[in-house]
Protein backbone atom coordinates (compact mmCIF):
# COMPACT_ATOMS: atom_id res chain seq x y z
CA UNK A 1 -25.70 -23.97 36.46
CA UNK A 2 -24.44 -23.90 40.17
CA UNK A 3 -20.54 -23.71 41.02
CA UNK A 4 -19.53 -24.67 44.30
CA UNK A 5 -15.69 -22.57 44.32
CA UNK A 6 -13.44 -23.29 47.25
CA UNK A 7 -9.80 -21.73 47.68
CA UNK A 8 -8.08 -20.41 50.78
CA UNK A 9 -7.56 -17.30 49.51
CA UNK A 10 -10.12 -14.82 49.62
CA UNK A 11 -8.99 -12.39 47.14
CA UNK A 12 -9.39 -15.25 44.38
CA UNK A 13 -12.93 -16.37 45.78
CA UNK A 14 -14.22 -12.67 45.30
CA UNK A 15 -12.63 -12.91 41.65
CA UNK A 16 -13.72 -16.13 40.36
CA UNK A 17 -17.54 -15.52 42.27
CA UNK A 18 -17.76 -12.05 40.26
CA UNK A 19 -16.86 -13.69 36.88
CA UNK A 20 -19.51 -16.69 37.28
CA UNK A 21 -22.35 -14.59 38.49
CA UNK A 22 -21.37 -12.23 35.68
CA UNK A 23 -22.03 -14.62 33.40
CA UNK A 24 -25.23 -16.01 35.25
CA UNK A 25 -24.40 -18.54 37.35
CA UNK A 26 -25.67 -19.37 40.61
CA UNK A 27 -21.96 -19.33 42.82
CA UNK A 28 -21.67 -20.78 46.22
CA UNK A 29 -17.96 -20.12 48.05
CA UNK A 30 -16.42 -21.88 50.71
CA UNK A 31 -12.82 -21.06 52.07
CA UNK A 32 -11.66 -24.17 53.12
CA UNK A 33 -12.39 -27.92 51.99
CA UNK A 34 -14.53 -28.54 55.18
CA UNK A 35 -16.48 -25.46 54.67
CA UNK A 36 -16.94 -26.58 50.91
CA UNK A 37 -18.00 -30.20 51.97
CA UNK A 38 -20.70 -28.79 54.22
CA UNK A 39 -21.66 -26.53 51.85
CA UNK A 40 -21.80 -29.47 48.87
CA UNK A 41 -24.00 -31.22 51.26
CA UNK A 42 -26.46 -28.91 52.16
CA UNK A 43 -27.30 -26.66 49.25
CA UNK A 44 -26.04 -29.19 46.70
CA UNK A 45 -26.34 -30.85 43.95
CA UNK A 46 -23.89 -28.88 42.38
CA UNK A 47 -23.55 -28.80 38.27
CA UNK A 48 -19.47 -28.20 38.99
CA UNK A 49 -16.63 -27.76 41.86
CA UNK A 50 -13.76 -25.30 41.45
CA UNK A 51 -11.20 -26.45 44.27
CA UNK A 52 -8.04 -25.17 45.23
CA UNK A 53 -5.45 -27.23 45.83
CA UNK A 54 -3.60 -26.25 49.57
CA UNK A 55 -6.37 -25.43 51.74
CA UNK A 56 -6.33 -25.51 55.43
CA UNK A 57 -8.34 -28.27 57.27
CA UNK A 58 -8.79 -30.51 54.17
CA UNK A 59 -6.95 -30.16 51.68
CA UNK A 60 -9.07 -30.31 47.62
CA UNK A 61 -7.51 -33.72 46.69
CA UNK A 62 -9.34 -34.67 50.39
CA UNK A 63 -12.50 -32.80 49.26
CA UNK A 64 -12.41 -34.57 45.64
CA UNK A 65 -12.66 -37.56 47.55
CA UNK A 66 -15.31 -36.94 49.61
CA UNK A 67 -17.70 -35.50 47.01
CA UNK A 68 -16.89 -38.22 44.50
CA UNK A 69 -18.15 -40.21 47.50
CA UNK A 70 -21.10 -38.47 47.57
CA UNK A 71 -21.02 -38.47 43.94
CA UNK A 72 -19.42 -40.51 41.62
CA UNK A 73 -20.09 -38.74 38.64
CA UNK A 74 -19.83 -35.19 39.81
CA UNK A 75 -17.73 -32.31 37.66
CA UNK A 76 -14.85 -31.15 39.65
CA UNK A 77 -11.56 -29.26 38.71
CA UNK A 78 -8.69 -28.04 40.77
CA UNK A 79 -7.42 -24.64 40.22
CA UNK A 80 -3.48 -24.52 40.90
CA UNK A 81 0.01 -23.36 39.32
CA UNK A 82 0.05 -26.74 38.04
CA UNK A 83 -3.32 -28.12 36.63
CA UNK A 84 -5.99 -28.04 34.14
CA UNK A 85 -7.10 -24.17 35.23
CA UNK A 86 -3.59 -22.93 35.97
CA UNK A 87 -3.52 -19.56 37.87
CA UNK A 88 -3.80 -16.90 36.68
CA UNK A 89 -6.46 -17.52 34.32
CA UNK A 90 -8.79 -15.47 32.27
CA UNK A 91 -12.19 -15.74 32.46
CA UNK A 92 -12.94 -17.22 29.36
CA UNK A 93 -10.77 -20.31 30.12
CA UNK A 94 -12.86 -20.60 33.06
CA UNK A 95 -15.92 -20.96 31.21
CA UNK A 96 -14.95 -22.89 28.86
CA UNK A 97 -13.53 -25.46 31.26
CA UNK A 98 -17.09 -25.37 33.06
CA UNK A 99 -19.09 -25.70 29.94
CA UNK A 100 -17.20 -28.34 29.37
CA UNK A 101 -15.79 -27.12 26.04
């Protein structure tokens, strides 16, 4: 599978990057939703998007949109206090979640 992860804080990019590739998938980080649209675009398709929330430049509600433009039926998930993967998180929730399970 290939992740596309984008947060604004580097500390968690390193973090959630190590625990994918760990457990063998193919990671791609961007640290800011403009970066991670660019990124979507070029070295996409993607299998799933990990998105912050507040990021700088465009925001992930701003990048959902734009890669649910791209593609309609593509797996994406924000990563907040408040949402599905709620921070902080252990790594097995985050498979799961990407797994879809």
């Amino acid at each position: 599978m290939k992740i596309l992860v984008a947060d604004d804080e580097e500390p968690m990019l390193e973090v959630i990057s190590a625990m994918l590739t760990h457990a063998k998938y193919e990671v791609e980080c961007a640290s800011n939703g403009i970066d991670a649209l660019r990124l979507y675009r070029e070295r996409g398709p993607f299998d799933f998007v990990l998105t912050g929330l507040a990021m700088p430049g465009m925001n992930g509600v701003e990048l959902m949109e734009a890669v649910l433009q791209e593609n309609s039926k593509q797996r994406i998930a924000f990563m907040t206090a408040y949402s599905v993967l709620q921070r902080p998180f252990e790594p097995e929730q985050l498979l799961r979640l990407i797994e879809g399970k």
